[in-house]
C-alpha atoms as a PDB file:
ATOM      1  CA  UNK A   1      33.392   8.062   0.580  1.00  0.00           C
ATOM      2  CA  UNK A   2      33.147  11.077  -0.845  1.00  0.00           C
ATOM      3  CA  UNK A   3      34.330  14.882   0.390  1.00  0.00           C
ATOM      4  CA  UNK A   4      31.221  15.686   2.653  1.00  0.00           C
ATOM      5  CA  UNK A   5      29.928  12.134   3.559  1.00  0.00           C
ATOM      6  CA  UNK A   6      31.946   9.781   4.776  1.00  0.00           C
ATOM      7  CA  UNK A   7      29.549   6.617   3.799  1.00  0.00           C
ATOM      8  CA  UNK A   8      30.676   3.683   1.681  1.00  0.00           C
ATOM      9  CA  UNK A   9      28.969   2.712  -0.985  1.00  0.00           C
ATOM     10  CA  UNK A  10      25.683   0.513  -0.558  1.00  0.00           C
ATOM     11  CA  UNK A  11      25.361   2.645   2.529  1.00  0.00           C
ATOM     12  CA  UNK A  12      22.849   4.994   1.656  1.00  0.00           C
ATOM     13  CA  UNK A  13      19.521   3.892   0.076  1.00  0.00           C
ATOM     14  CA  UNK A  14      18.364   5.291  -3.347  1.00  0.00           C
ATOM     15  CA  UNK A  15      15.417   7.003  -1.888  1.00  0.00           C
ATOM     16  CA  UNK A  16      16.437   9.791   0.681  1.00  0.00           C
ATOM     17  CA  UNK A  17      14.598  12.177   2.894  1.00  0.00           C
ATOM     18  CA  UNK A  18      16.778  15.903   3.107  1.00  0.00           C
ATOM     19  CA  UNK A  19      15.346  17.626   6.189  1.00  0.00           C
ATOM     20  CA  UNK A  20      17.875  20.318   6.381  1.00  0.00           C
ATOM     21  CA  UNK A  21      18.808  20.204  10.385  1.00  0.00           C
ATOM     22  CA  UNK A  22      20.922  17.234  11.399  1.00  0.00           C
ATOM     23  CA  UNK A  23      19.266  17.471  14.435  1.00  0.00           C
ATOM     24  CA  UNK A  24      15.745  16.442  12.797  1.00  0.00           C
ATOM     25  CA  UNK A  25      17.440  13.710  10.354  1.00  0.00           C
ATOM     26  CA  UNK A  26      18.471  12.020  13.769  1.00  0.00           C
ATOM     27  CA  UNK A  27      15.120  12.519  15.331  1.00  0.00           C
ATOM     28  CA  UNK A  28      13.529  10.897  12.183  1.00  0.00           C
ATOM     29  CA  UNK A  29      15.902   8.132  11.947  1.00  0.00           C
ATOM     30  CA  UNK A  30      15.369   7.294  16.027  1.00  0.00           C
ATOM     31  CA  UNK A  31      11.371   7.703  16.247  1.00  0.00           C
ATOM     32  CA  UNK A  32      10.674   6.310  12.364  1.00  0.00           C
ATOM     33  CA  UNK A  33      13.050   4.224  11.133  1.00  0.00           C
ATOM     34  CA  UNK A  34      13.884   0.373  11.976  1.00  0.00           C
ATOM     35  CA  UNK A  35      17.315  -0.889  12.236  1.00  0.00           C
ATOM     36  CA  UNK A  36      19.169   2.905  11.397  1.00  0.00           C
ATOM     37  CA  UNK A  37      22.635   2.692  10.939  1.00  0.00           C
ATOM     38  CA  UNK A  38      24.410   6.100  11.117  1.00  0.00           C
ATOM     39  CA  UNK A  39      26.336   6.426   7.574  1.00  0.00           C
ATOM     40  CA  UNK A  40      27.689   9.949   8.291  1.00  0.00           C
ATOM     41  CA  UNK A  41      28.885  12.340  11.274  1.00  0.00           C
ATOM     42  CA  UNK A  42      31.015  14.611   9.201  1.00  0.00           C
ATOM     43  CA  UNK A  43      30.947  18.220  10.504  1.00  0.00           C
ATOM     44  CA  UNK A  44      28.035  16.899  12.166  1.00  0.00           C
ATOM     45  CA  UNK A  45      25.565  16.130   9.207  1.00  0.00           C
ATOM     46  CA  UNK A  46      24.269  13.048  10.651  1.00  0.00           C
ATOM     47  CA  UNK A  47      22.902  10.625   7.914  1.00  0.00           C
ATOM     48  CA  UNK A  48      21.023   7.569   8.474  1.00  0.00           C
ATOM     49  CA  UNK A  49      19.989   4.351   6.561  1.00  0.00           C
ATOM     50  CA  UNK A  50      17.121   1.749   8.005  1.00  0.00           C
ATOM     51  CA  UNK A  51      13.616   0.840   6.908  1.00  0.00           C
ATOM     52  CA  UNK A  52      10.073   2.094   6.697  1.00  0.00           C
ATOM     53  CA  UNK A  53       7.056   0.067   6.405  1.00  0.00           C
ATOM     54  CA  UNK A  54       9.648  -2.318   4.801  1.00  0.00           C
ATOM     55  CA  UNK A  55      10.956   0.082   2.808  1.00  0.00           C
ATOM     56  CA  UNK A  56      14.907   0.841   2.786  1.00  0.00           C
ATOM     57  CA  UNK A  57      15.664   4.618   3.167  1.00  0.00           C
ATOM     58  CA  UNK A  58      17.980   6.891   4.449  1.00  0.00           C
ATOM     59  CA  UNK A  59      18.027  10.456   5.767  1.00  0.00           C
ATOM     60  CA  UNK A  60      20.431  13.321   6.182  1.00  0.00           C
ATOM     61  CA  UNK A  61      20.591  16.489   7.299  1.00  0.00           C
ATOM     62  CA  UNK A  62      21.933  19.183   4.376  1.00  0.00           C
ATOM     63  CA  UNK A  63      22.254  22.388   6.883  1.00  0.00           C
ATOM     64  CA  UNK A  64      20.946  25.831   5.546  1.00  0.00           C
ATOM     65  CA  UNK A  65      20.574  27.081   1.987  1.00  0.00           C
ATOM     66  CA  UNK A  66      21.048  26.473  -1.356  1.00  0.00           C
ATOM     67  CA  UNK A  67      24.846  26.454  -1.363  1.00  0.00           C
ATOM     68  CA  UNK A  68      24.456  24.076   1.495  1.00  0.00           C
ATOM     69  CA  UNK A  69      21.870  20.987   0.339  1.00  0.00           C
ATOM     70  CA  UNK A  70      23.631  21.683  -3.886  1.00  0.00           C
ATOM     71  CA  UNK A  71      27.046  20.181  -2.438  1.00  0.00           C
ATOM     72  CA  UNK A  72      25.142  17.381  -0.236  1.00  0.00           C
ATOM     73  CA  UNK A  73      22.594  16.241  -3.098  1.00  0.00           C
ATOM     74  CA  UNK A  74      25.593  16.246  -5.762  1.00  0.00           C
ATOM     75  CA  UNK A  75      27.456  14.089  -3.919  1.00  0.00           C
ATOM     76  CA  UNK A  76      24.542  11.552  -3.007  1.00  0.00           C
ATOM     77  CA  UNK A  77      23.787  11.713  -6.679  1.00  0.00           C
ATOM     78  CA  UNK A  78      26.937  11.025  -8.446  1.00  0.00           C
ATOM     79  CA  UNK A  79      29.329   9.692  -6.005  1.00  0.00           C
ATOM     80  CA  UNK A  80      26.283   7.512  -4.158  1.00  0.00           C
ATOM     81  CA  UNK A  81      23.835   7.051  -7.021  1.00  0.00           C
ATOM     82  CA  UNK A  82      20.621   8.031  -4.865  1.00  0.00           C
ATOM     83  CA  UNK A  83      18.198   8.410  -7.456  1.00  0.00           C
ATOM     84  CA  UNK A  84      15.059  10.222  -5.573  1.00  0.00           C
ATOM     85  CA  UNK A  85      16.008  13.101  -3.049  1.00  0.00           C
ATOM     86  CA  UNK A  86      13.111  14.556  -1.310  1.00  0.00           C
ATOM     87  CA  UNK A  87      13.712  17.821   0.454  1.00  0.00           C
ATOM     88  CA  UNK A  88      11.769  18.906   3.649  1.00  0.00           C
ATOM     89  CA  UNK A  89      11.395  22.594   3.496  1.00  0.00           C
ATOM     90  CA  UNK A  90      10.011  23.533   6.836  1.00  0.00           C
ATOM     91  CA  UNK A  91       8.293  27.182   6.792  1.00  0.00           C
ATOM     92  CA  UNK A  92       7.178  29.107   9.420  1.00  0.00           C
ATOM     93  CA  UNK A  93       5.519  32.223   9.436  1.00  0.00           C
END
């Protein structure tokens, strides 16, 4: 467990999707993912961990901004040892 995520360890697979909204990470985790287990709820950042196409991954929500997703990915890094965080940057003009 760490300050922000409340997961313990071997919760959260090394390979992570970072869609920003927490709203979104639970959509994805409902509607793509087999077997999710919710990992976090802190301040509402819901994380997930399941499988896709046989593949174990997890996904979180990291709220808005830099500040924001810098505190979530160091924590998944160092305190959770995810090794490949892909961000979803949504943009809409």
């Amino acid at each position: 467990m760490s300050i922000h995520i409340a997961a313990k360890q071997g919760e959260i697979a090394d390979k992570i999707l970072l869609p920003g909204d927490p709203l979104r990470a639970k959509f994805i985790a409902e509607n793509f993912l087999e077997d999710s287990v919710c990992f976090n709820e802190v301040r509402n950042m819901f994380g997930y961990t399941g499988t896709y196409k046989g593949e174990r991954v997890s996904v979180m929500g990291t709220g808005m901004g830099m500040p924001s997703i810098s505190i979530y990915a160091r924590e998944l890094i160092v305190d959770y040892g995810v090794k490949n965080l892909f961000v979803w940057e949504l943009q809409v003009h």
